[in-house]
N, C-alpha and C. Protein backbone atom coordinates (compact mmCIF):
# COMPACT_ATOMS: atom_id res chain seq x y z
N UNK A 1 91.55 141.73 112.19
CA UNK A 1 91.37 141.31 110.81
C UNK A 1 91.48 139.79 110.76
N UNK A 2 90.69 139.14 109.74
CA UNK A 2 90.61 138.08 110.17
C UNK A 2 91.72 137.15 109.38
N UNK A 3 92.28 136.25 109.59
CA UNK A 3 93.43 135.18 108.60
C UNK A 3 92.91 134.86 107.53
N UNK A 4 93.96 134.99 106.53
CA UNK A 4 93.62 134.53 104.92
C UNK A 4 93.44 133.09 105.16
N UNK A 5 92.71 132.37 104.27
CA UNK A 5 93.10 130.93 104.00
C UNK A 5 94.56 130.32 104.30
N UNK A 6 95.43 131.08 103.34
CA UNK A 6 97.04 130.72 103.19
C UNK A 6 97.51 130.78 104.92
N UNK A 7 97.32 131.77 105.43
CA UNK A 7 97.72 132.30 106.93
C UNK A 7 97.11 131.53 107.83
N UNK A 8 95.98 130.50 107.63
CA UNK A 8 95.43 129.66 108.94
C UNK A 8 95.95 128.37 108.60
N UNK A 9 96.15 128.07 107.47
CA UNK A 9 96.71 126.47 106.67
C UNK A 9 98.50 126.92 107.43
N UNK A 10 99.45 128.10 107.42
CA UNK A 10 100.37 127.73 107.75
C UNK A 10 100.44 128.31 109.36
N UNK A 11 99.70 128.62 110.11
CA UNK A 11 99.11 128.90 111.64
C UNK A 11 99.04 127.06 111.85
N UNK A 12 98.58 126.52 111.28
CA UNK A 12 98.56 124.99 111.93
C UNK A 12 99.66 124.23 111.52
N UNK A 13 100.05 124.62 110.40
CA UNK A 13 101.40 123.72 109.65
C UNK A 13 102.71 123.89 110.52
N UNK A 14 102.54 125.51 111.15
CA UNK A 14 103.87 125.67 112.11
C UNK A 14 103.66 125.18 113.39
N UNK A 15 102.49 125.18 113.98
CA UNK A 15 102.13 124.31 115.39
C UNK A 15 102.86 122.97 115.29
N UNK A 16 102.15 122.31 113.82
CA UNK A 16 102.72 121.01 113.93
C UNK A 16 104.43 121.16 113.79
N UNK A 17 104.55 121.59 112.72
CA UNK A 17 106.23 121.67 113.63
C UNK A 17 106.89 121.71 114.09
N UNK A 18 106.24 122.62 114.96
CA UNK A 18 106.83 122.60 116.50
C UNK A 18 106.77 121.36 117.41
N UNK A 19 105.39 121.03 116.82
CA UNK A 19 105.08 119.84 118.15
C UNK A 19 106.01 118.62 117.72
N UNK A 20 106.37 118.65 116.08
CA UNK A 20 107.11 117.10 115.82
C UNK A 20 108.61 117.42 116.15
N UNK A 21 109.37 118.74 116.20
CA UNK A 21 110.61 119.32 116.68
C UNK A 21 110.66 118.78 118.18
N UNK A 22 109.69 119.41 119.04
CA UNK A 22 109.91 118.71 120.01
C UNK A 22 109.69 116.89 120.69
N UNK A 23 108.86 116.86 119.43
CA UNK A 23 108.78 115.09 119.75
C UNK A 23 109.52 114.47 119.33
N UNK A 24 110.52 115.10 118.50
CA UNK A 24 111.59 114.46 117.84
C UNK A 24 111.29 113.57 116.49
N UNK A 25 110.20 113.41 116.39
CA UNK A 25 109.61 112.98 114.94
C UNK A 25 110.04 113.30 113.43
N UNK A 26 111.48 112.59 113.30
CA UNK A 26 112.26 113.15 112.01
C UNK A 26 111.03 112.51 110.79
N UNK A 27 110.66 111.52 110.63
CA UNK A 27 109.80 110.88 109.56
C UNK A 27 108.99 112.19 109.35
N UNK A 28 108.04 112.11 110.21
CA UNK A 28 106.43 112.91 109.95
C UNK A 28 107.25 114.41 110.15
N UNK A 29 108.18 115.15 110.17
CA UNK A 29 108.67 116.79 110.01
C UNK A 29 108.58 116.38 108.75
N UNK A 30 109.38 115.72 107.52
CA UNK A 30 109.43 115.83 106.72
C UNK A 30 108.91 116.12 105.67
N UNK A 31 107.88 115.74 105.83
CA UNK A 31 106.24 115.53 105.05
C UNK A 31 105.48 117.23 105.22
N UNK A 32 106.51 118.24 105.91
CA UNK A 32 105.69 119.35 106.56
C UNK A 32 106.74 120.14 105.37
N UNK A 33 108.19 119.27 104.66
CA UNK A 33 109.46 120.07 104.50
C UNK A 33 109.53 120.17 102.92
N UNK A 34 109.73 121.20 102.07
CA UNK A 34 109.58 120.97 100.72
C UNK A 34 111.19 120.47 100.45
N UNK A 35 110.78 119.35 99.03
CA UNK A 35 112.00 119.08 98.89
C UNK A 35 113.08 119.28 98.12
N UNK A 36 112.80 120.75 98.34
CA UNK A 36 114.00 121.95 97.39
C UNK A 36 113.94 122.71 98.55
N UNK A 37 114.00 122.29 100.37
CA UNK A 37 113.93 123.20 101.43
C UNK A 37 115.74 123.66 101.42
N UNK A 38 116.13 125.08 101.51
CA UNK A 38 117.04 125.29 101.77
C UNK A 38 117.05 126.50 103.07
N UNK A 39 118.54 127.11 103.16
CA UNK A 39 118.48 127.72 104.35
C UNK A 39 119.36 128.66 104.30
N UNK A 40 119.82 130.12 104.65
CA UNK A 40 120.55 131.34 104.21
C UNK A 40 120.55 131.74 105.81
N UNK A 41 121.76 132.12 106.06
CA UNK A 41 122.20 132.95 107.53
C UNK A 41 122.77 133.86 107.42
N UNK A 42 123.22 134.94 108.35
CA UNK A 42 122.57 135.86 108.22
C UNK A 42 123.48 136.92 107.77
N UNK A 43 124.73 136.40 106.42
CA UNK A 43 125.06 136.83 105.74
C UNK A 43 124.42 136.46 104.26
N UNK A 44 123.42 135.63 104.31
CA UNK A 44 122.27 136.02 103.29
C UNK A 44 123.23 134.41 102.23
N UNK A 45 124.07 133.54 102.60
CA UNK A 45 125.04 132.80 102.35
C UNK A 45 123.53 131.73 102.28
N UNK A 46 123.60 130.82 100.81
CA UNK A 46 122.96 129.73 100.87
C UNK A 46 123.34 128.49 101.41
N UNK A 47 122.54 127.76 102.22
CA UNK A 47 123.03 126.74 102.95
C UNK A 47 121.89 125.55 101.99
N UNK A 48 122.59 124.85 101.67
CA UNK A 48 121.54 123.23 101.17
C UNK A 48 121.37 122.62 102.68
N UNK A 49 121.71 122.75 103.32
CA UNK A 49 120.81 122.30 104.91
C UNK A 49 121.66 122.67 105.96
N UNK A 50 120.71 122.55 106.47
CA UNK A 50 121.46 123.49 108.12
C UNK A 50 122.01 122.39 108.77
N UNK A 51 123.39 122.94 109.21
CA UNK A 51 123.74 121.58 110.44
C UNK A 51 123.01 121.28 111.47
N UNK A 52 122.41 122.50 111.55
CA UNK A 52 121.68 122.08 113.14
C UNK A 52 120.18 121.28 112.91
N UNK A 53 119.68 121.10 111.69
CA UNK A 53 118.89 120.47 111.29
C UNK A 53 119.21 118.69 110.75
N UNK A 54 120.66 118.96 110.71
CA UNK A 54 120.87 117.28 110.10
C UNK A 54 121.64 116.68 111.14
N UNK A 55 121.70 117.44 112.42
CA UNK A 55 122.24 116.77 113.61
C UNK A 55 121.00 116.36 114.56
N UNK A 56 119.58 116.95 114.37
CA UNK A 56 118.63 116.90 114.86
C UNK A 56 118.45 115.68 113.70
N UNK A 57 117.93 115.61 112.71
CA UNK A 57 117.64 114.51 111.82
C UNK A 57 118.22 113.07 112.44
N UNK A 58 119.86 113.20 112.46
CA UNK A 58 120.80 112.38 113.39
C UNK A 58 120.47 111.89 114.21
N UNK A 59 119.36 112.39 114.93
CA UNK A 59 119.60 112.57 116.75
C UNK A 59 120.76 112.80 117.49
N UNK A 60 121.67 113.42 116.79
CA UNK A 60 123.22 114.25 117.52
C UNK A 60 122.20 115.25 118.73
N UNK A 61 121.20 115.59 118.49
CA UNK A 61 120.87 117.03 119.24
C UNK A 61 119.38 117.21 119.11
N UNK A 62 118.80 117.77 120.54
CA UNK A 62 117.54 117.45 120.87
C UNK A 62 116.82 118.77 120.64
N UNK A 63 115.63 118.95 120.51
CA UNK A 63 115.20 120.67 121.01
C UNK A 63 114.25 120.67 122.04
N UNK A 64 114.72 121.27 123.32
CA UNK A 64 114.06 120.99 124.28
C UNK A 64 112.99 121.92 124.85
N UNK A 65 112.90 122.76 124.07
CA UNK A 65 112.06 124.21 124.04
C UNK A 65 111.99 125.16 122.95
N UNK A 66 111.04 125.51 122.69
CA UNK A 66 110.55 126.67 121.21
C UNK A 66 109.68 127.58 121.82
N UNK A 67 110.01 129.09 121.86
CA UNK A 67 109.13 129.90 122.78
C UNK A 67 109.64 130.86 121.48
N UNK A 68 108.42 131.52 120.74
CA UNK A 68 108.52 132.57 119.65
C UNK A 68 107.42 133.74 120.15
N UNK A 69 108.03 134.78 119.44
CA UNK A 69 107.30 136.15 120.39
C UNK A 69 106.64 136.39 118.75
N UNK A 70 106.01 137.40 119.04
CA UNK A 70 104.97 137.44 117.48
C UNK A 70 105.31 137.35 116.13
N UNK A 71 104.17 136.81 115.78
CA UNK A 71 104.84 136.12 114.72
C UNK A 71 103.83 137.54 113.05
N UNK A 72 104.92 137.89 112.17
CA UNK A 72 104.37 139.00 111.43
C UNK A 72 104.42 138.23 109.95
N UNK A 73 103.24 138.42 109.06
CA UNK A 73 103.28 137.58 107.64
C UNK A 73 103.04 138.44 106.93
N UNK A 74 103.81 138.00 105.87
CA UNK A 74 103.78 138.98 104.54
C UNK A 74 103.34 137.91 102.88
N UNK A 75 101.80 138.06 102.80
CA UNK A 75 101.67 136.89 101.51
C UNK A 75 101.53 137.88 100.50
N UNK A 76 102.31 136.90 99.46
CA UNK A 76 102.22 137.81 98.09
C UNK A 76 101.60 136.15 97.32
N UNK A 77 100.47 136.27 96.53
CA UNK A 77 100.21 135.13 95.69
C UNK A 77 100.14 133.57 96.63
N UNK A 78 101.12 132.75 96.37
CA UNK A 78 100.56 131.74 97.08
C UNK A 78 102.06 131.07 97.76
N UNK A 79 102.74 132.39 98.31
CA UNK A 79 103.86 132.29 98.66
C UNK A 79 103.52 133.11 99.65
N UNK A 80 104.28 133.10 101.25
CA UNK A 80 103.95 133.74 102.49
C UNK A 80 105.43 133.43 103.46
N UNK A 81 105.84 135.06 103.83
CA UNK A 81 107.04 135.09 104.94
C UNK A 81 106.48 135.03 105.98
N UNK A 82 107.12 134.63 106.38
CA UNK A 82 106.71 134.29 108.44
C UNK A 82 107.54 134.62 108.73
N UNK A 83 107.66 135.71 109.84
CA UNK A 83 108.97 136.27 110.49
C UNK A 83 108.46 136.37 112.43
N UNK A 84 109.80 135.57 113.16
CA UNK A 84 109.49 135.79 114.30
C UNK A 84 110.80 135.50 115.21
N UNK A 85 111.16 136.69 116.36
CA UNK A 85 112.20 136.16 117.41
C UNK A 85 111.38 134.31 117.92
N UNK A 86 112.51 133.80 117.98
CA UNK A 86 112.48 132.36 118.76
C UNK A 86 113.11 132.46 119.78
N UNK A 87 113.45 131.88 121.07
CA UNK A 87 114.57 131.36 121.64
C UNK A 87 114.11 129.82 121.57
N UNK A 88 115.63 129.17 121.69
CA UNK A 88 115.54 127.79 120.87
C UNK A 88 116.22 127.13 122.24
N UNK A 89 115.55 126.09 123.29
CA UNK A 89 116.52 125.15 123.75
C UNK A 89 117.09 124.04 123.11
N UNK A 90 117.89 124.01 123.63
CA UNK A 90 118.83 122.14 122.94
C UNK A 90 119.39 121.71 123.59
N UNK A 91 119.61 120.08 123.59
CA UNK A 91 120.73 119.34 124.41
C UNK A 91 121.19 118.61 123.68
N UNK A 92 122.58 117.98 123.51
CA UNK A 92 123.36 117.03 123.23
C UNK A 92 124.44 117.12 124.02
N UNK A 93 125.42 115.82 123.41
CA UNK A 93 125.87 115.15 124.29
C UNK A 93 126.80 116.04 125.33
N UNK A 94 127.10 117.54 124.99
CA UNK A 94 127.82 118.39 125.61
C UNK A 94 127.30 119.04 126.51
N UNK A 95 125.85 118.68 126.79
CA UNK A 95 124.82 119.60 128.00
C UNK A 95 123.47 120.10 126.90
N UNK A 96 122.97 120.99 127.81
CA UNK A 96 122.28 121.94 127.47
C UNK A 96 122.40 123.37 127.14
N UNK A 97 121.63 123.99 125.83
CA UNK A 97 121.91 125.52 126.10
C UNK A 97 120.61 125.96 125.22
N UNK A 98 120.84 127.11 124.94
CA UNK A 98 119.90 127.86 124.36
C UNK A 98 120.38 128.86 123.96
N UNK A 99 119.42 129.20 122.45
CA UNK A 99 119.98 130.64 121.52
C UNK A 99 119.05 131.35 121.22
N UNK A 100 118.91 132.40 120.80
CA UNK A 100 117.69 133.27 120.62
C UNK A 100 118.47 133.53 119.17
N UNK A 101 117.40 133.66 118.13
CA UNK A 101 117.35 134.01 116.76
C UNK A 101 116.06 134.36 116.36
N UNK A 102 116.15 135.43 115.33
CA UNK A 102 115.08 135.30 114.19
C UNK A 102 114.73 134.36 113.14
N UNK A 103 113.86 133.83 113.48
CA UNK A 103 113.56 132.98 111.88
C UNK A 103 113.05 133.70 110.84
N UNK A 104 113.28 133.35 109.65
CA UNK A 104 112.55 133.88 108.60
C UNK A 104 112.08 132.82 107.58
N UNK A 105 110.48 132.51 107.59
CA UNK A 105 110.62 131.27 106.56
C UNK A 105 109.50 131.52 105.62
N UNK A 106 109.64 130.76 104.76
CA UNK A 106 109.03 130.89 103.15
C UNK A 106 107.89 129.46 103.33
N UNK A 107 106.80 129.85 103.50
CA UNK A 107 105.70 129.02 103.25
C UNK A 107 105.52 128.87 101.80
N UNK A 108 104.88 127.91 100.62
CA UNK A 108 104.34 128.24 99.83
C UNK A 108 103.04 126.99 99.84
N UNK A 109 101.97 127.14 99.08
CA UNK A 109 101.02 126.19 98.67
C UNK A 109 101.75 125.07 97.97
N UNK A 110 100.93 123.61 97.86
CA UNK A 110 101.09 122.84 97.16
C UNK A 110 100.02 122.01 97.19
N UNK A 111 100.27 120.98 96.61
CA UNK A 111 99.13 119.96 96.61
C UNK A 111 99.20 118.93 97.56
N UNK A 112 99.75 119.16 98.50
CA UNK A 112 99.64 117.66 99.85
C UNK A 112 98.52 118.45 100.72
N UNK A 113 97.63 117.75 101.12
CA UNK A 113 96.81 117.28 102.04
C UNK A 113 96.34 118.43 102.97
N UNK A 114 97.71 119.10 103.60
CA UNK A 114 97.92 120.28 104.32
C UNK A 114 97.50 121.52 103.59
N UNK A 115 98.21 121.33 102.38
CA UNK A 115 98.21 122.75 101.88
C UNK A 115 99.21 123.67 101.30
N UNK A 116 100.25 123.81 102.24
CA UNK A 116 101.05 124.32 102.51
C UNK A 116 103.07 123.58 103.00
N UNK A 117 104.09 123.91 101.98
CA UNK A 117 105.44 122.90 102.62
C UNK A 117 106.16 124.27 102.72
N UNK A 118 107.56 123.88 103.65
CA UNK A 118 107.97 125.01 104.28
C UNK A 118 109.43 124.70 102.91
N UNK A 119 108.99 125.64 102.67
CA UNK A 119 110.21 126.44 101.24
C UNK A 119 111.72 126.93 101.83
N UNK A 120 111.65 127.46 102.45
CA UNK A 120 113.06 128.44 103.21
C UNK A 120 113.26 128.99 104.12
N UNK A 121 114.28 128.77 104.64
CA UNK A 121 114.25 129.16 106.25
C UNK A 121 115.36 130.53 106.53
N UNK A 122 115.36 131.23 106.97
CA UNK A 122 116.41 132.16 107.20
C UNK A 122 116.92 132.36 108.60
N UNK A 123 117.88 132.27 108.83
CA UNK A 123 118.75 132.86 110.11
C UNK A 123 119.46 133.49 110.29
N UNK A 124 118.71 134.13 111.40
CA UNK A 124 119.38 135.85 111.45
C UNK A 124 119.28 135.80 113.43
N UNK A 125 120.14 136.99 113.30
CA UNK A 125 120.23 136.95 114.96
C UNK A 125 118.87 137.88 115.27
N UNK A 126 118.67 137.57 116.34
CA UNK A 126 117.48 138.13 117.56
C UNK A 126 117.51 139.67 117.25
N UNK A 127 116.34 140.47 117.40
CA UNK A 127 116.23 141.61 116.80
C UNK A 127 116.58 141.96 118.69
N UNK A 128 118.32 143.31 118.79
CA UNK A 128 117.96 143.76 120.06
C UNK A 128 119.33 142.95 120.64
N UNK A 129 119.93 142.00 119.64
CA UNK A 129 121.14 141.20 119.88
C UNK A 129 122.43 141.80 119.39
């Protein structure tokens, strides 16, 4: 079946994320990030930002790998879930490690350029963990 509009605009919007996560590109992620982005783990608890996102912002902490296994969407209107296992590398100043989680995030439309800013993120553990 072939991708909606909404589903190929955020098929490239998450590439680039990935690619500026690993380039470390805090400026240009932003511009991908809505700015009412929040974040809920996986007692469903609202977070106004993730630490592990404002230590990366910091440069406290690097991501040295993003490997996600399929990725399943659910669009209603001009709002779209993206759900997918990740395992996540990282390094700071304590070494290296790596975690495996589910993401869960909230695409919606807007009017920048792209199309599409990333609304909400969810974290939940690895389906199988």
């Amino acid at each position: 079946m072939p991708l909606s509009m909404l589903e190929s605009k955020i098929v490239r919007a998450e590439a680039q994320v990935q690619q500026l996560l690993l380039a470390h590109d805090v400026d240009a992620l932003q511009a991908w990030l809505s700015p009412s982005l929040f974040f809920t783990d996986a007692e469903a608890q609202w977070l106004r930002a993730h630490p592990c996102l404002a230590a990366w912002s910091a440069r406290q902490v690097r991501v040295t790998a993003l490997d996600q296994g399929a990725v399943e969407y659910l669009i209603c209107g001009q709002l779209a879930l993206v759900a997918s296992d990740v395992r996540l590398g990282h390094a700071n100043a304590a070494g290296e490690g790596a975690c495996e989680l589910r993401l869960l995030r909230v695409w919606a439309s807007c009017s920048t350029a792209a199309g599409v800013h990333l609304l909400s993120v969810g974290l939940l553990p690895a389906r199988g963990a």
